[in-house]
C-alpha atoms as a PDB file:
ATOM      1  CA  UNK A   1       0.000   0.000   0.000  1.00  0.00           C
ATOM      2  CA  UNK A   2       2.685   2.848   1.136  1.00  0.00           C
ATOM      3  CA  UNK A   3       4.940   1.687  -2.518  1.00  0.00           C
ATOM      4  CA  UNK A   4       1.344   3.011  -4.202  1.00  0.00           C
ATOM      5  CA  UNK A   5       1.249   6.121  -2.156  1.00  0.00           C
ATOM      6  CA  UNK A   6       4.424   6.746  -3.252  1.00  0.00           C
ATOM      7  CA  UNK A   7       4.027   6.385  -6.744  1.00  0.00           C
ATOM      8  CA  UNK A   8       1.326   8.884  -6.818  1.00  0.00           C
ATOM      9  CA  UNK A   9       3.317  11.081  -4.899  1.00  0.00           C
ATOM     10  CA  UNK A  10       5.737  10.751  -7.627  1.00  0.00           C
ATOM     11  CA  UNK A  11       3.411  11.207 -10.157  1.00  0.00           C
ATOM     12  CA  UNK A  12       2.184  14.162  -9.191  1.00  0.00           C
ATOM     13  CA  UNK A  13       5.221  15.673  -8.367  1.00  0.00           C
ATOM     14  CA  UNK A  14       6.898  14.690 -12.164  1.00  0.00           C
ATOM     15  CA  UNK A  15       3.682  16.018 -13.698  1.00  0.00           C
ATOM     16  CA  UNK A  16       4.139  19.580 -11.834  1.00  0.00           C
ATOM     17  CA  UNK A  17       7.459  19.434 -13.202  1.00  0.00           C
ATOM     18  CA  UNK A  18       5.871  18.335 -16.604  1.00  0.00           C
ATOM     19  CA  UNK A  19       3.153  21.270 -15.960  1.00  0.00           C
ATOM     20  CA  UNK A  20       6.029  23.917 -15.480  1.00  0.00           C
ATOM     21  CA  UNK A  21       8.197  22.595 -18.771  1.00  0.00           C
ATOM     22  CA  UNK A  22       5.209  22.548 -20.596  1.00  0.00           C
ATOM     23  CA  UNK A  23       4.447  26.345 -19.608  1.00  0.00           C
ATOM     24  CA  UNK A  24       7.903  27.022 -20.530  1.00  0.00           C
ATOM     25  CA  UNK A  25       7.477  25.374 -24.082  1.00  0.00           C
ATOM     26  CA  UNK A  26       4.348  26.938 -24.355  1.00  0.00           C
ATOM     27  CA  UNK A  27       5.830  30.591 -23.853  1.00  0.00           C
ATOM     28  CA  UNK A  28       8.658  29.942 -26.089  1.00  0.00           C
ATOM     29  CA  UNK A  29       6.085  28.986 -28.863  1.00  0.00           C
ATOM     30  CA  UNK A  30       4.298  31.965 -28.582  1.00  0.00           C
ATOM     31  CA  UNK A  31       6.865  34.172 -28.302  1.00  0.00           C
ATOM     32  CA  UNK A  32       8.262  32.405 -31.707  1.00  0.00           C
ATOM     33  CA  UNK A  33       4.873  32.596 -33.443  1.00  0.00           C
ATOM     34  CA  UNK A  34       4.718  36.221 -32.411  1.00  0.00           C
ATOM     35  CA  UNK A  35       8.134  37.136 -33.440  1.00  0.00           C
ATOM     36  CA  UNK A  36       7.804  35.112 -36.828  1.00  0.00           C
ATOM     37  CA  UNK A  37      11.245  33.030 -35.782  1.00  0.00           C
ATOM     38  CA  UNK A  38      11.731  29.799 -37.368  1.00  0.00           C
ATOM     39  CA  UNK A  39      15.382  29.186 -35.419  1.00  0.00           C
ATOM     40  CA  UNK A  40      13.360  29.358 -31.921  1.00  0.00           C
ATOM     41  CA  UNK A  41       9.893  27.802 -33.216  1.00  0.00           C
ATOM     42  CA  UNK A  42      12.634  24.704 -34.780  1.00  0.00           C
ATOM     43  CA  UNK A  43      13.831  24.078 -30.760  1.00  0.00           C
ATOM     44  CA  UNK A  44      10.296  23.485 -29.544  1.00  0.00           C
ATOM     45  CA  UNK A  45       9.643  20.996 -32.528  1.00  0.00           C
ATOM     46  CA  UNK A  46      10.400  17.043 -32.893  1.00  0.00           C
ATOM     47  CA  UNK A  47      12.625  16.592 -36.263  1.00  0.00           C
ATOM     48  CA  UNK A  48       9.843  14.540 -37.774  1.00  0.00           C
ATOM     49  CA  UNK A  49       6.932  17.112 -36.519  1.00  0.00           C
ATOM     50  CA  UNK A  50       3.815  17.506 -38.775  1.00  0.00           C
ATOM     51  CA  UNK A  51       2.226  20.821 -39.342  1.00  0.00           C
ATOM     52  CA  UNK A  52      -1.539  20.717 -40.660  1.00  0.00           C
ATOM     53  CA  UNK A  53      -3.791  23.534 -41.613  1.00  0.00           C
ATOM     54  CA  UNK A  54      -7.151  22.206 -41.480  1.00  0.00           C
ATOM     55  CA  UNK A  55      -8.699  25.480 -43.349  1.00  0.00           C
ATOM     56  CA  UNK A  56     -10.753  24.026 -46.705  1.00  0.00           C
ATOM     57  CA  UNK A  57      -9.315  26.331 -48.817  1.00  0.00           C
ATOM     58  CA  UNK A  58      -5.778  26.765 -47.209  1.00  0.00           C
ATOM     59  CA  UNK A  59      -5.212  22.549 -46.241  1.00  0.00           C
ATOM     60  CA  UNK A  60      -1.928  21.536 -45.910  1.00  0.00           C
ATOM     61  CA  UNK A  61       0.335  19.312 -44.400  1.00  0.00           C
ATOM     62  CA  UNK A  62       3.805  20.301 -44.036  1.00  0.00           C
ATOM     63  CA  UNK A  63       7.440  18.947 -42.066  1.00  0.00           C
ATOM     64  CA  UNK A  64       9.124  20.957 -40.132  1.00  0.00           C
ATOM     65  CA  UNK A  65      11.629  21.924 -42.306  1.00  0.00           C
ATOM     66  CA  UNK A  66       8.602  23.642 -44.702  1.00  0.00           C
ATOM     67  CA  UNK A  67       7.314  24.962 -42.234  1.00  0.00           C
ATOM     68  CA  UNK A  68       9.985  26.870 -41.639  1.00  0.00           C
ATOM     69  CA  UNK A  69      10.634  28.441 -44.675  1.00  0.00           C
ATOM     70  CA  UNK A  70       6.811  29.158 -44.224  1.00  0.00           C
ATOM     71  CA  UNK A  71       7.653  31.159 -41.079  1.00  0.00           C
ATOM     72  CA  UNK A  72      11.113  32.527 -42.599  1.00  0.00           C
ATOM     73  CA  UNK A  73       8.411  34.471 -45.052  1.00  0.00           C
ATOM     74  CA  UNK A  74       6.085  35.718 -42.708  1.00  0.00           C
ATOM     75  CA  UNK A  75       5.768  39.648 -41.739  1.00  0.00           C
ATOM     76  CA  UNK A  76       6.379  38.833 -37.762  1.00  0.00           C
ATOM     77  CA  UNK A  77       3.051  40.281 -35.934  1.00  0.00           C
ATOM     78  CA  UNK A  78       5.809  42.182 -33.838  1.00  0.00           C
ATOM     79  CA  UNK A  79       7.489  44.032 -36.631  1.00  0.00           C
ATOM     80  CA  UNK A  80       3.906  45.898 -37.571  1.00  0.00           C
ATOM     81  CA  UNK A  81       3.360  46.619 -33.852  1.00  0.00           C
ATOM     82  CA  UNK A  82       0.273  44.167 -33.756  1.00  0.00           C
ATOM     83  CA  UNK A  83      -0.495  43.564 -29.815  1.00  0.00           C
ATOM     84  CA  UNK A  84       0.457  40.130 -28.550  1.00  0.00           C
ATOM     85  CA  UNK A  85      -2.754  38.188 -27.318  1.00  0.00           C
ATOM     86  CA  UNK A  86      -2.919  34.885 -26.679  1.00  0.00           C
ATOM     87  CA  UNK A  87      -4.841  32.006 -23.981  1.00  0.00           C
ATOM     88  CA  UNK A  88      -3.738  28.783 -23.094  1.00  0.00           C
ATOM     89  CA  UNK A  89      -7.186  26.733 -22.961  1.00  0.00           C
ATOM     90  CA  UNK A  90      -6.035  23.362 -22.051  1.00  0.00           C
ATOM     91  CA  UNK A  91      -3.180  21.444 -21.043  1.00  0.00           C
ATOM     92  CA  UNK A  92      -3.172  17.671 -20.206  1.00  0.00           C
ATOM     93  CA  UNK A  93      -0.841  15.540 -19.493  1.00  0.00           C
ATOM     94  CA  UNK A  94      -1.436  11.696 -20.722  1.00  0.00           C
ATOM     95  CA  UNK A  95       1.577  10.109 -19.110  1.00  0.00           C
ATOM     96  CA  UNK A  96       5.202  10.750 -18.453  1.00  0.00           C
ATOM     97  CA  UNK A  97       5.359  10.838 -22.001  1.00  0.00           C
ATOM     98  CA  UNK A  98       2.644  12.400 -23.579  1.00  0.00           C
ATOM     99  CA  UNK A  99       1.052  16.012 -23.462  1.00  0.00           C
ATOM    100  CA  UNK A 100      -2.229  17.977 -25.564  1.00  0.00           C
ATOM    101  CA  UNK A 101      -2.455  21.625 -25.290  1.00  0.00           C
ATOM    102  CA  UNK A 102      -4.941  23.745 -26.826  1.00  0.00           C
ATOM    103  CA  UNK A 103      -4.142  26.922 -27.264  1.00  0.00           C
ATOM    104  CA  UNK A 104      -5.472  30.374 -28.850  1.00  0.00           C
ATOM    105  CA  UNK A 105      -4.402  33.390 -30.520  1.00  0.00           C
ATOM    106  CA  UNK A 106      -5.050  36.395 -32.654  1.00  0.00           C
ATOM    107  CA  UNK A 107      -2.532  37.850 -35.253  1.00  0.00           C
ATOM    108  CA  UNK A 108      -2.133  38.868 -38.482  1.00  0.00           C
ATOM    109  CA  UNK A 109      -5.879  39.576 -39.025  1.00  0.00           C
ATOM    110  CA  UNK A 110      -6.903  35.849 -37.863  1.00  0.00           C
ATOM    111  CA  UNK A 111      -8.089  34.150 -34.615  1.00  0.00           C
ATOM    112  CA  UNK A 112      -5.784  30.930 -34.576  1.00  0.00           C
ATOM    113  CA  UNK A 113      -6.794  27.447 -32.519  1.00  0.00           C
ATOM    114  CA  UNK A 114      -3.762  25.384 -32.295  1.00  0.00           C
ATOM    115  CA  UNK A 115      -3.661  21.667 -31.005  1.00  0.00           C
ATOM    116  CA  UNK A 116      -0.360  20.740 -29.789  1.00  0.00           C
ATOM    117  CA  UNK A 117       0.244  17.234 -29.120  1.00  0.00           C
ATOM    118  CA  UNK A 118       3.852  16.873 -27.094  1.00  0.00           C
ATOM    119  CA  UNK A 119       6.189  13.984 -26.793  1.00  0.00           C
ATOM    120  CA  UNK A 120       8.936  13.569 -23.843  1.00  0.00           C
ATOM    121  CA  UNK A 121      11.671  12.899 -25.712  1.00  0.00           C
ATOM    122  CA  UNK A 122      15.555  13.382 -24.985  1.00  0.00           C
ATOM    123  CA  UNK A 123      14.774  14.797 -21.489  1.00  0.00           C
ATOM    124  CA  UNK A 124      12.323  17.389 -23.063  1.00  0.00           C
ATOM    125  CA  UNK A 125       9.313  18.332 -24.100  1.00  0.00           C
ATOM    126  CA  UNK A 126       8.706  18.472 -27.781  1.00  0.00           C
ATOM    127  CA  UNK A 127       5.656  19.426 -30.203  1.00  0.00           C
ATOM    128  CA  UNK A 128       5.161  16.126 -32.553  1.00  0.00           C
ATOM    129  CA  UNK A 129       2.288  17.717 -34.405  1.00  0.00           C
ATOM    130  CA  UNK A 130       0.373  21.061 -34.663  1.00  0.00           C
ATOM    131  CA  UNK A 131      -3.262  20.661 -35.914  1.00  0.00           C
ATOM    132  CA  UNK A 132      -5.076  24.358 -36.372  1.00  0.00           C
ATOM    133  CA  UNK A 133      -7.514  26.345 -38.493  1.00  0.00           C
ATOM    134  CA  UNK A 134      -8.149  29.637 -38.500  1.00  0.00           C
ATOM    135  CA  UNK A 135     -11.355  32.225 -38.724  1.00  0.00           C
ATOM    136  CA  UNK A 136     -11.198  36.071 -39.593  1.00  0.00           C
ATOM    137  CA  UNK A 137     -11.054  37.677 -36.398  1.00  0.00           C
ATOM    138  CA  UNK A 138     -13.954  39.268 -35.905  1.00  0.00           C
ATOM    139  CA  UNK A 139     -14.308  37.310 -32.419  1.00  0.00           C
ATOM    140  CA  UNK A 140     -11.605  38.907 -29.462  1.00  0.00           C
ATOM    141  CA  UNK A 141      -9.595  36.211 -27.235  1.00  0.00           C
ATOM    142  CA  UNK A 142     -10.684  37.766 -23.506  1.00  0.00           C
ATOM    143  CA  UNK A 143      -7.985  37.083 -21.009  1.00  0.00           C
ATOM    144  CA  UNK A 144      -8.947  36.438 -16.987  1.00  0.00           C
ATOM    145  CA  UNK A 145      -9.256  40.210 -15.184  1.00  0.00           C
ATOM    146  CA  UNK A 146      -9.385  42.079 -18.808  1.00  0.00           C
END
């Protein structure tokens, strides 16, 4: 009985340390999207990472190396002076190895849902796949106290 205690102990203890990487990861990503930088975005991804765009008229599927040269392209939101807004919805953690965030933001002109799913892998944290679509934004992301 106390060796099960433990273990959840443990557990809950590695996923607050999970919790706070993932936050890290998550403000990194942001930050990159927001400053239009491919070297920092290209940290927070797995090698093999997919990129989808689920948009009808905009679908794609891309690796991270094309997704890159996507973001080497792009007018960073922070260069026009565009205000940085942004809400974490979810995070959960799956196991010591697996994460799913969902996440939200506005820039260039669009309201942007992004599902992150995160692998553990080499003693950190790593996106394996972005999934989004995006919607004129005519709809504002509210933040907590705002």
């Amino acid at each position: 009985m106390n060796d099960r205690m433990n273990n959840v102990t443990n557990d809950k203890v590695n996923d607050a340390e999970s919790f706070r990487a993932i936050l890290t990861l998550l403000d990194n990503y942001l930050e990159g999207l927001y400053q239009a930088d491919s070297a920092l975005l290209a940290t927070l991804f797995h090698p093999k990472a997919q990129y989808v765009n689920t948009v009808s008229d905009d679908y794609r599927v891309l690796t991270l190396a094309e997704y890159k040269t996507v973001l080497d392209q792009r007018v960073a939101p922070a260069s026009t002076g565009e205000p940085r807004k942004e809400r974490i919805v979810s995070i959960e953690i799956g196991d010591k190895n697996l994460a799913f965030v969902r996440a939200e933001m506005t820039m260039m002109g669009r309201l942007y849902t992004d599902f992150l799913t995160l692998i553990f892998y080499e003693e950190q944290w790593l996106i394996i796949s972005k999934v989004f679509h995006y919607t004129p934004n005519d709809t504002h992301i509210t933040h907590k106290g705002n």
